[in-house]
Protein backbone atom coordinates (compact mmCIF):
# COMPACT_ATOMS: atom_id res chain seq x y z
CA UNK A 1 0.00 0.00 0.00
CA UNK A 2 1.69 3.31 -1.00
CA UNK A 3 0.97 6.36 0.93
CA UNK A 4 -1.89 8.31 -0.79
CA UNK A 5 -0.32 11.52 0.25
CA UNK A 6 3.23 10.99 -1.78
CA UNK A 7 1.29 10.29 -4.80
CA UNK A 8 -1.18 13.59 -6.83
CA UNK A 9 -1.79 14.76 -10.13
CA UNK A 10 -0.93 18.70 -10.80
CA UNK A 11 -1.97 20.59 -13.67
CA UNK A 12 0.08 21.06 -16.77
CA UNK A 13 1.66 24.05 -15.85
CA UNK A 14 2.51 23.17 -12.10
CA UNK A 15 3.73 19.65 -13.48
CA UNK A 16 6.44 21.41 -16.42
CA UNK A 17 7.20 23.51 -12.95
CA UNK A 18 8.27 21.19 -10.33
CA UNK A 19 9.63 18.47 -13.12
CA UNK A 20 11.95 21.64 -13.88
CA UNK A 21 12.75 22.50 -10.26
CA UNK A 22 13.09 18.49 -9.39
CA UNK A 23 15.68 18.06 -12.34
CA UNK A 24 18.09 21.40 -10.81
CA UNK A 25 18.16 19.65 -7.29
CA UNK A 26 19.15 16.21 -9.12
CA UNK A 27 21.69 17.47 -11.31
CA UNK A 28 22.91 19.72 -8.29
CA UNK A 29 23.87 17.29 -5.79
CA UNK A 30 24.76 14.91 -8.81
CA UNK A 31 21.95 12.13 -7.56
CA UNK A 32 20.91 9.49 -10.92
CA UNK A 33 17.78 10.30 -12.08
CA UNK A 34 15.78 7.38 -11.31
CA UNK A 35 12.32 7.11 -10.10
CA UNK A 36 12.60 7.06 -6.47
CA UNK A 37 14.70 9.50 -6.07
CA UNK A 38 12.67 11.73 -8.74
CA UNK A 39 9.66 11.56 -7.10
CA UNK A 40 11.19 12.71 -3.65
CA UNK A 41 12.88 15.63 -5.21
CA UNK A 42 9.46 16.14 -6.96
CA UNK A 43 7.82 16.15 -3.93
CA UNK A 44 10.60 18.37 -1.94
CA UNK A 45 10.14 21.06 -4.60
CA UNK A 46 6.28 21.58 -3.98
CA UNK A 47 6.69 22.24 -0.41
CA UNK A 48 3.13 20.32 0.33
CA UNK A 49 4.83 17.63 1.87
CA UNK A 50 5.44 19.20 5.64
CA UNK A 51 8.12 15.70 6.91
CA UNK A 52 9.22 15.41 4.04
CA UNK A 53 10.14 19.11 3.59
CA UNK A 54 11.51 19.46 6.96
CA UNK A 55 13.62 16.24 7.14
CA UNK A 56 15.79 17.48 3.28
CA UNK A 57 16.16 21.08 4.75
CA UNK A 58 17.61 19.30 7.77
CA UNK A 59 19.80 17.14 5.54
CA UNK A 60 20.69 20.39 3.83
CA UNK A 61 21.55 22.30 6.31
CA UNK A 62 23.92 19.44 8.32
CA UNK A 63 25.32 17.85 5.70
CA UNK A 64 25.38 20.18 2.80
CA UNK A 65 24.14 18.02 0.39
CA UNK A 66 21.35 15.24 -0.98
CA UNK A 67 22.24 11.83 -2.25
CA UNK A 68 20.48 9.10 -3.24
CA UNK A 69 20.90 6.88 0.12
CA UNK A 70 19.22 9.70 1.85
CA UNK A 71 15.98 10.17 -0.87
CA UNK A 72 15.55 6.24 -0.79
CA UNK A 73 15.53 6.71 3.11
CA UNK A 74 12.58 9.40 2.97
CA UNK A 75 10.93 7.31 0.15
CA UNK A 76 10.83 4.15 2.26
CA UNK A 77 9.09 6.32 5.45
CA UNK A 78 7.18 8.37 3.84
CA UNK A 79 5.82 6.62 0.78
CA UNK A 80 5.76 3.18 1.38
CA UNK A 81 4.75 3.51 4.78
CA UNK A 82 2.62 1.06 6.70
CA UNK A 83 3.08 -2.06 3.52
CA UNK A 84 5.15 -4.20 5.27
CA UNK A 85 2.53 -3.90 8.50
CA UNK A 86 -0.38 -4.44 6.78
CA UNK A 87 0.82 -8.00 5.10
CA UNK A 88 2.09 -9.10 8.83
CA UNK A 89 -1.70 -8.64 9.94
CA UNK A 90 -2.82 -10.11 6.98
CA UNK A 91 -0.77 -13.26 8.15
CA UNK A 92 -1.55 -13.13 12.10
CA UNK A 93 -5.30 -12.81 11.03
CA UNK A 94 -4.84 -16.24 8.99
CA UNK A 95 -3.08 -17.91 11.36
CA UNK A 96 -5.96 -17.09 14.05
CA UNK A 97 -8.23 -17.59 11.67
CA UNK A 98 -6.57 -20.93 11.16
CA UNK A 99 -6.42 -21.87 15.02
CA UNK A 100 -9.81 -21.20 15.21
CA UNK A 101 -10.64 -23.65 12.42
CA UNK A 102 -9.05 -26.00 14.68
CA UNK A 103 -11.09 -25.41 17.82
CA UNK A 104 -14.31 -25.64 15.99
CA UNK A 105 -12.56 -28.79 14.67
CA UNK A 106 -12.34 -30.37 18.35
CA UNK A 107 -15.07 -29.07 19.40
CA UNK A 108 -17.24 -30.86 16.89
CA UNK A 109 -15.20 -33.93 17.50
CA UNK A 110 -15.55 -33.73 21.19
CA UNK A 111 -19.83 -33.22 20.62
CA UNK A 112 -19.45 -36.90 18.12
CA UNK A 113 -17.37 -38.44 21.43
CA UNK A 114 -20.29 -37.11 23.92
CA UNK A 115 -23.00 -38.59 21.11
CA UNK A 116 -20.86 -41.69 21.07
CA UNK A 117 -20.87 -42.09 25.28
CA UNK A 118 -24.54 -41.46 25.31
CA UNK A 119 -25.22 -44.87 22.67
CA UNK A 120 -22.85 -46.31 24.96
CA UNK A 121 -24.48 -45.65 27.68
CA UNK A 122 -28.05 -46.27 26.22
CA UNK A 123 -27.17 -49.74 25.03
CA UNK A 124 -25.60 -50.49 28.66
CA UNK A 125 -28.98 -50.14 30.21
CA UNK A 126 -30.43 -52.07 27.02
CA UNK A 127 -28.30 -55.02 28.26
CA UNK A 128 -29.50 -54.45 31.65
CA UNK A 129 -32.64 -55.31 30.92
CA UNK A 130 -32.64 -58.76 29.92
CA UNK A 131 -32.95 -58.79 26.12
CA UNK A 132 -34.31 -60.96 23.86
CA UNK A 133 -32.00 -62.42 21.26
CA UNK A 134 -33.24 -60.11 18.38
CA UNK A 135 -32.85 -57.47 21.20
CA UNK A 136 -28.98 -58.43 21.48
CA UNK A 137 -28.43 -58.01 17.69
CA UNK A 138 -30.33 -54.85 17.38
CA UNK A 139 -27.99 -53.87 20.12
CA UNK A 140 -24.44 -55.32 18.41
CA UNK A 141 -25.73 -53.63 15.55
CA UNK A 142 -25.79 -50.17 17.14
CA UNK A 143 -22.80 -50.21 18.94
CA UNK A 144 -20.83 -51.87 15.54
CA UNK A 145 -22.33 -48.69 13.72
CA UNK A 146 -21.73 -46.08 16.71
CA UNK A 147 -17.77 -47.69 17.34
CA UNK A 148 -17.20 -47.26 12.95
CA UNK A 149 -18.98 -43.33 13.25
CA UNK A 150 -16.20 -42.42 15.75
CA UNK A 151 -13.51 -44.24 14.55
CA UNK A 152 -14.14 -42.44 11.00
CA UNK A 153 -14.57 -38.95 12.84
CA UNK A 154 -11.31 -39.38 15.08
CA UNK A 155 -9.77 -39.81 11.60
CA UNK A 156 -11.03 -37.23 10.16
CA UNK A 157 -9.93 -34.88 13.05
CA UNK A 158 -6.36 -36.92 13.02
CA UNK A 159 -5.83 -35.94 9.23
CA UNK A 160 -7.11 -32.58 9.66
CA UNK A 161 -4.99 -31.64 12.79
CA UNK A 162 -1.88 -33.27 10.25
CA UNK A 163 -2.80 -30.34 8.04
CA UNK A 164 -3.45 -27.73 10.01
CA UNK A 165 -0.11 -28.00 11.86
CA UNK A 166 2.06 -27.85 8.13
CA UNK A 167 0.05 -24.88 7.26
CA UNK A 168 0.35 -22.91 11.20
CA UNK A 169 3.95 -23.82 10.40
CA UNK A 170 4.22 -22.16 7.31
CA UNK A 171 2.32 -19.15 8.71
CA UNK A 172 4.45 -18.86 11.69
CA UNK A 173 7.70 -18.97 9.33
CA UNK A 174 5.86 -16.16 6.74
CA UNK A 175 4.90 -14.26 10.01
CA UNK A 176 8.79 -14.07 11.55
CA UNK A 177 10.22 -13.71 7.93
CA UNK A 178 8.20 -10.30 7.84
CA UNK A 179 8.50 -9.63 11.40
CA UNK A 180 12.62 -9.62 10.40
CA UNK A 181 11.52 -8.00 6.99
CA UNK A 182 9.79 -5.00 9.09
CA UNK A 183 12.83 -4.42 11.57
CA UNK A 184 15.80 -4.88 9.07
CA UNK A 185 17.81 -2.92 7.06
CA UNK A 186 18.68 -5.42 3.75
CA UNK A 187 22.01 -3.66 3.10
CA UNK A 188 23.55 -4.06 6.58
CA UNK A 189 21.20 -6.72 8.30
CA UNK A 190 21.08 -4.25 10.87
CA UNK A 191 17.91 -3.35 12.64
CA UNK A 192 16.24 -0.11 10.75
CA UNK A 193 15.18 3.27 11.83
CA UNK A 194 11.45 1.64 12.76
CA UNK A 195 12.91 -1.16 14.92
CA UNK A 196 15.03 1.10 16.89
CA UNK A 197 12.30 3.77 17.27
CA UNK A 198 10.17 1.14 19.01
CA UNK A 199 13.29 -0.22 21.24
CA UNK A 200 13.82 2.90 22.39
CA UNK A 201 10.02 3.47 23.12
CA UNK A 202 10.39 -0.25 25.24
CA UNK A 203 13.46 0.72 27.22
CA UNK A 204 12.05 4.39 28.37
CA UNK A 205 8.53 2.58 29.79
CA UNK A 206 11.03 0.39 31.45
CA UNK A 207 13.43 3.09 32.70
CA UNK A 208 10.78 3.89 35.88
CA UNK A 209 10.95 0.68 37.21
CA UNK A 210 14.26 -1.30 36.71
CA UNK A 211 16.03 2.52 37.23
CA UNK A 212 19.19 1.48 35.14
CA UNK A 213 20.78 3.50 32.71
CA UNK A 214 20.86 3.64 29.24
CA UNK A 215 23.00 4.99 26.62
CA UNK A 216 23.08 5.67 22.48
CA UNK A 217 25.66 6.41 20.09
CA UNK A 218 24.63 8.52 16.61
CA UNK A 219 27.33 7.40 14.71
CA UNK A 220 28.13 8.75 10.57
CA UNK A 221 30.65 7.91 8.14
CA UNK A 222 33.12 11.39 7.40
CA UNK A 223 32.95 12.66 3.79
CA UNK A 224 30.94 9.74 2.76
CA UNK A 225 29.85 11.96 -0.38
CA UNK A 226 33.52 11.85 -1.64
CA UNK A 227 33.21 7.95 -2.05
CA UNK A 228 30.31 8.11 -3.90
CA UNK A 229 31.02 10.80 -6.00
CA UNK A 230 34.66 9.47 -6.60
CA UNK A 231 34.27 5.68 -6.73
CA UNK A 232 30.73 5.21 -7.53
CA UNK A 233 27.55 4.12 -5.21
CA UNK A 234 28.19 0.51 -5.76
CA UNK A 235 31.46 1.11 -3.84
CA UNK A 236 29.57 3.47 -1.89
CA UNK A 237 26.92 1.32 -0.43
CA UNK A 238 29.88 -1.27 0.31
CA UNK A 239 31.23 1.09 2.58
CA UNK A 240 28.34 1.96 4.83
CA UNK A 241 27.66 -2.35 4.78
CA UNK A 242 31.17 -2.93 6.29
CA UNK A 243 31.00 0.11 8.69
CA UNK A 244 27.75 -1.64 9.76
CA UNK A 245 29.11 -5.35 9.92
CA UNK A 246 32.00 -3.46 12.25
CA UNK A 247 29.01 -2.09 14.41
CA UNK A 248 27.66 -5.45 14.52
CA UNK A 249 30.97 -7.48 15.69
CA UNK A 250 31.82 -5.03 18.66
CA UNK A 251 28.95 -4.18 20.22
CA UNK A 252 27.20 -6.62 22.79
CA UNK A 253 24.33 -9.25 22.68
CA UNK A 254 22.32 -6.87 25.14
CA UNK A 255 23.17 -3.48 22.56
CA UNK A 256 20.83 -2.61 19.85
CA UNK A 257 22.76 -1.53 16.82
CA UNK A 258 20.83 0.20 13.53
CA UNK A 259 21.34 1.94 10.32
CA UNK A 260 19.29 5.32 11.06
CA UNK A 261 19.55 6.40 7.31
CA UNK A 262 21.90 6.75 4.89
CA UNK A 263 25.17 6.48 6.18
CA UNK A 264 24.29 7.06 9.47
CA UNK A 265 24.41 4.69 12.15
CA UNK A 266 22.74 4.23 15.68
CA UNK A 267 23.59 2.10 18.71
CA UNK A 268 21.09 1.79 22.24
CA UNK A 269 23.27 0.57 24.69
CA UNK A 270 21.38 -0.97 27.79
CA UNK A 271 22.38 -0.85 30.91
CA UNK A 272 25.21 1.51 30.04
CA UNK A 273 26.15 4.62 31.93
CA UNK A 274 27.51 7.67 29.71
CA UNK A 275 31.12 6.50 30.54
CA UNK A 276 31.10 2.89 29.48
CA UNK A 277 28.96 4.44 26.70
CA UNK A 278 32.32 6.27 25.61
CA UNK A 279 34.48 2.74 25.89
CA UNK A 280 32.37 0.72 23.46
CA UNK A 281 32.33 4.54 20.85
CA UNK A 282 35.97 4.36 21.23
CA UNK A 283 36.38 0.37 20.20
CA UNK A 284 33.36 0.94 17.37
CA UNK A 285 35.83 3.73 15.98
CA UNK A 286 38.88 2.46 16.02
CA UNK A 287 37.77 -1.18 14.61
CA UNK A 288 36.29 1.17 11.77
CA UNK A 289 39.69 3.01 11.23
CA UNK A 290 41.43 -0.17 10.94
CA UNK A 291 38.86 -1.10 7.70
CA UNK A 292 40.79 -2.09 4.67
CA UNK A 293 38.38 -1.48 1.74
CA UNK A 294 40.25 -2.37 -2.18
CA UNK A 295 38.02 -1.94 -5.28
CA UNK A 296 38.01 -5.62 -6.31
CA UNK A 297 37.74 -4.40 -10.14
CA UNK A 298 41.30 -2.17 -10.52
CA UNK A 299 42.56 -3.89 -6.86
CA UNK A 300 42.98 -0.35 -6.16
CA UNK A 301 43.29 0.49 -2.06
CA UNK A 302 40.45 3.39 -1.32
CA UNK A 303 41.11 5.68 1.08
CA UNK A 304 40.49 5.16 4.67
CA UNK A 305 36.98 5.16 6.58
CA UNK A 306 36.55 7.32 9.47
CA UNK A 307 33.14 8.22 11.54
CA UNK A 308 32.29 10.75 13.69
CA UNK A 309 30.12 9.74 16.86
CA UNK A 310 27.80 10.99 19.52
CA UNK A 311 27.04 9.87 23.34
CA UNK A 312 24.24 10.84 24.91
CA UNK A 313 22.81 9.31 28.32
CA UNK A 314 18.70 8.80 28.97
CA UNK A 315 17.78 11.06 31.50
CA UNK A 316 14.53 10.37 33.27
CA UNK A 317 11.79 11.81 32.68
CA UNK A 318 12.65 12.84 28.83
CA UNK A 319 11.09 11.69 25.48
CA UNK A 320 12.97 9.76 23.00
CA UNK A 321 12.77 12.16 20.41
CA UNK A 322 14.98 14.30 22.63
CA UNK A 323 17.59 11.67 23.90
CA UNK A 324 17.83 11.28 19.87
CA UNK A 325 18.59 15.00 19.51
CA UNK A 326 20.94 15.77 22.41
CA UNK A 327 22.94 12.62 21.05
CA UNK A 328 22.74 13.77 17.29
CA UNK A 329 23.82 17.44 18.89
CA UNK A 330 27.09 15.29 20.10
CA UNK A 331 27.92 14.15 16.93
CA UNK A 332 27.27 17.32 14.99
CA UNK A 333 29.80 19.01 17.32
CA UNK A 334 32.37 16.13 16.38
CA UNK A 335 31.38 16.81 13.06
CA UNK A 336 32.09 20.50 13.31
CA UNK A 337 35.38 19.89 15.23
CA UNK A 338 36.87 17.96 12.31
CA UNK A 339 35.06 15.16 12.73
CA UNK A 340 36.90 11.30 12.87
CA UNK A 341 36.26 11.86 16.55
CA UNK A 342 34.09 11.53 19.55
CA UNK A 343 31.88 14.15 21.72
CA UNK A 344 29.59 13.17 24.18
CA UNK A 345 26.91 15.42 25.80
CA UNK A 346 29.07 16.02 28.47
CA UNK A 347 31.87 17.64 26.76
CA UNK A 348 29.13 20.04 24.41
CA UNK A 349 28.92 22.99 26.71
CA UNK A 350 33.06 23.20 27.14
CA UNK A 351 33.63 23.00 23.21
């Protein structure tokens, strides 16, 4: 399902207006003109698109510059938004409706078992009453016909139950598979942007009552522009997947590590004050500074990968949304300081 607000038809005039306006801000920030990344520009140069607006003038503003990374980012959350959720229920509604199917199933068998008990019982106090011999075969006859009804029906429920379990199997696997589809950046196999917005959402309900602290880390590749514009995005997009395989090997089992968007990178750290926070920044960035990247094609060594990182620590009480921006504040100041280093919260007011 694509979003209905990413997606309008203008008049002639407005169209030949912001297709003009769309092509300058491609052919600006030297971004391939292919659909995607079109139709955000498109939609960036009618200013009717209030996130969408507000998230490139951001970009603009930090960074500089657009590139395609970034416009796939805002197409995926803005335009495609809510897809992925709406096949997972989809699948959890036919697996219940499945289950269900399964209860009735029993149920049904359970009223032929009760039917069953009561000939049983009938015929008992037939035999009771000193029957005749035609009596005794009416009675043999009954029973022979009750005993083949519910050995048929316990088949039938035997066979069905067979199915029913391959096909709640298969549901459960299609269920996880978008579960993991939903949370997981295909590039890096880190968790996405969506997946760490509702971690963090989990650990600050949690904060009030386990009271232990929690960290993050806004990490983002320096100059990462230059290796796309130099080398290509092939080589480009190689680069932010073994920054992110880095981020994966040295953080913990207990840390959360995700691409944000583009080629920036966020860790939650749980249980981790703003000091131990600082350790595991300082082993992320060196382990990335030790990268050796060499473009398979002309075995030719690229230059070396450096990111610039922020620390910020939750304080009770606060949102998300502003742990997120007092940790992004870090890293902007690294980035202003020459980034390749970093600045936690702490260290913001003395800079």
């Amino acid at each position: 399902m694509l979003n209905p607000h990413c997606f309008r038809l203008d008049t002639g005039n407005e169209t030949n207006q912001w297709h003009t306006k769309a092509m300058e801000l491609l052919t600006r920030y030297n971004i391939p003109i292919v659909p995607v990344c079109y139709h955000v520009a498109y939609e960036y140069v009618t200013q009717r698109h209030g996130e969408l607006t507000q998230e490139i003038d951001i970009q603009l503003k930090k960074a500089g510059g657009l590139d395609s990374h970034f416009l796939l980012h805002l197409f995926e959350n803005h335009c495609l938004k809510g897809e992925d959720s709406d096949k997972l229920d989809d699948h959890l509604a036919d697996l219940h409706n499945l289950l269900f199917k399964v209860l009735e199933g029993v149920t049904n068998n359970c009223s032929h078992t009760d039917i069953f008990s009561q000939t049983l019982q009938k015929q008992s106090h037939a035999l009771e009453a000193n029957p005749s011999l035609e009596d005794l075969r009416g009675i043999a006859q009954t029973l022979m016909h009750a005993t083949t009804q519910a050995m048929d029906n316990n088949r039938k429920l035997h066979s069905n139950l067979q199915s029913v379990e391959q096909k709640s199997l298969s549901l459960q696997s299609e269920v996880k598979k978008l579960r993991d589809e939903i949370s997981t950046d295909p590039l890096t196999g880190l968790f996405n942007r969506r997946a760490l917005n509702k971690r963090m959402h989990e650990l600050v309900e949690t904060y009030d009552e386990a009271e232990t602290p929690f960290s993050i880390l806004m990490l983002d590749i320096d100059h990462f522009k230059r290796f796309n514009d130099n080398f290509g995005h092939v080589i480009g997009d190689e680069v932010i997947r073994r920054v992110g395989l880095t981020l994966r090997d040295k953080v913990r089992e207990v840390d959360f590590p995700a691409r944000y968007g583009g080629e920036e990178f966020t860790v939650l750290l749980p249980e981790t004050d703003i000091f131990n926070a600082m350790d595991i920044a300082q082993s992320i960035h060196q382990s990335v500074a030790n990268l050796i990247l060499v473009k398979r094609s002309t075995k030719e060594k690229l230059p070396k990968v450096t990111i610039s990182v922020g620390a910020a620590s939750f304080r009770q009480g606060e949102s998300p949304e502003t742990l997120l921006e007092r940790a992004d504040q870090a890293l902007y100041q690294a980035k202003e300081s020459g980034r390749n280093q970093i600045v936690s919260e702490a260290e913001i007011n003395y800079m």
